[in-house]
Protein backbone atom coordinates (compact mmCIF):
# COMPACT_ATOMS: atom_id res chain seq x y z
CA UNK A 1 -17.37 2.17 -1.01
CA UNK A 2 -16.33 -0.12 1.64
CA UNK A 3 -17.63 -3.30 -0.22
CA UNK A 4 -15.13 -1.66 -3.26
CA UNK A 5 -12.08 -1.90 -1.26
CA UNK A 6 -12.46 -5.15 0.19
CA UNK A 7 -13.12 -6.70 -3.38
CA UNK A 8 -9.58 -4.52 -4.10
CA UNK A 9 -7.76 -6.03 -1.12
CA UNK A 10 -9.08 -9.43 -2.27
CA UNK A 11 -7.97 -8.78 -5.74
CA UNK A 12 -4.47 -7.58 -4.25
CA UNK A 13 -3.97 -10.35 -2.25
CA UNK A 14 -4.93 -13.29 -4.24
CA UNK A 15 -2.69 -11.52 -7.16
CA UNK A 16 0.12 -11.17 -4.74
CA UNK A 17 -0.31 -15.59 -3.84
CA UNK A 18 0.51 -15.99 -7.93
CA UNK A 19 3.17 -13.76 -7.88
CA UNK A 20 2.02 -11.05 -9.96
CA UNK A 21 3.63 -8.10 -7.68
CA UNK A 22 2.62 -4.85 -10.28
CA UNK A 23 -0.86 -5.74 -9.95
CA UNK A 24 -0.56 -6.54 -6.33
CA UNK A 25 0.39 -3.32 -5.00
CA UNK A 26 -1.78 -1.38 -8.04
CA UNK A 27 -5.09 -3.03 -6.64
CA UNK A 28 -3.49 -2.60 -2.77
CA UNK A 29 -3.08 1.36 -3.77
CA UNK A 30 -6.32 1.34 -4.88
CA UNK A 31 -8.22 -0.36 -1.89
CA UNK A 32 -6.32 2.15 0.32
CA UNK A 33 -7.21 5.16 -1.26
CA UNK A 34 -11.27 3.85 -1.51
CA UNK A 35 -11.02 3.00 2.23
CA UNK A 36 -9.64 6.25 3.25
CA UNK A 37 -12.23 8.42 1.12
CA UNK A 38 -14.72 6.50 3.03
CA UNK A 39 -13.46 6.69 5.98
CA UNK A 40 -13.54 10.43 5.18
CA UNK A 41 -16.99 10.69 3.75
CA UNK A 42 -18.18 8.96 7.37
CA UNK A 43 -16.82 11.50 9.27
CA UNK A 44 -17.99 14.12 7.21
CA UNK A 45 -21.84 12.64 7.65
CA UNK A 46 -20.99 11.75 11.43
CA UNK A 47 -19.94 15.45 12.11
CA UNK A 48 -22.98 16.78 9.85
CA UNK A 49 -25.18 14.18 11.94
CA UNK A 50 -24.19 15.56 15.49
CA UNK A 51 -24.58 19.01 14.02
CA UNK A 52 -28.58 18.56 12.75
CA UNK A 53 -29.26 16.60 16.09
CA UNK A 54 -27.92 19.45 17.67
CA UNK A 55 -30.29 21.72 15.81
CA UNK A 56 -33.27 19.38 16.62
CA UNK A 57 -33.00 19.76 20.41
């Protein structure tokens, strides 16, 4: 998901250099939201992680 968003923020960026703006800030919307779900789905496995290990001892 991660490698998603940077290819997005590359996209964004490299549209931005040429001047196509609309595109720019679609693909920068885009890498944002992806980054943020995984950010989300980590914690979500992090929390789920301390909770098993928990469990285990």
């Amino acid at each position: 998901m991660l490698h998603w968003a940077l290819i997005f923020l590359v996209v964004s960026i490299i549209a931005g250099v040429f001047g196509f703006t609309g595109i720019s800030a679609a693909t920068a919307g885009i890498a944002k939201v992806l980054f943020f779900i995984a950010i989300a789905i980590f914690l979500i496995f992090l929390v789920l992680a301390l909770m098993g290990g928990a469990l285990v001892l």
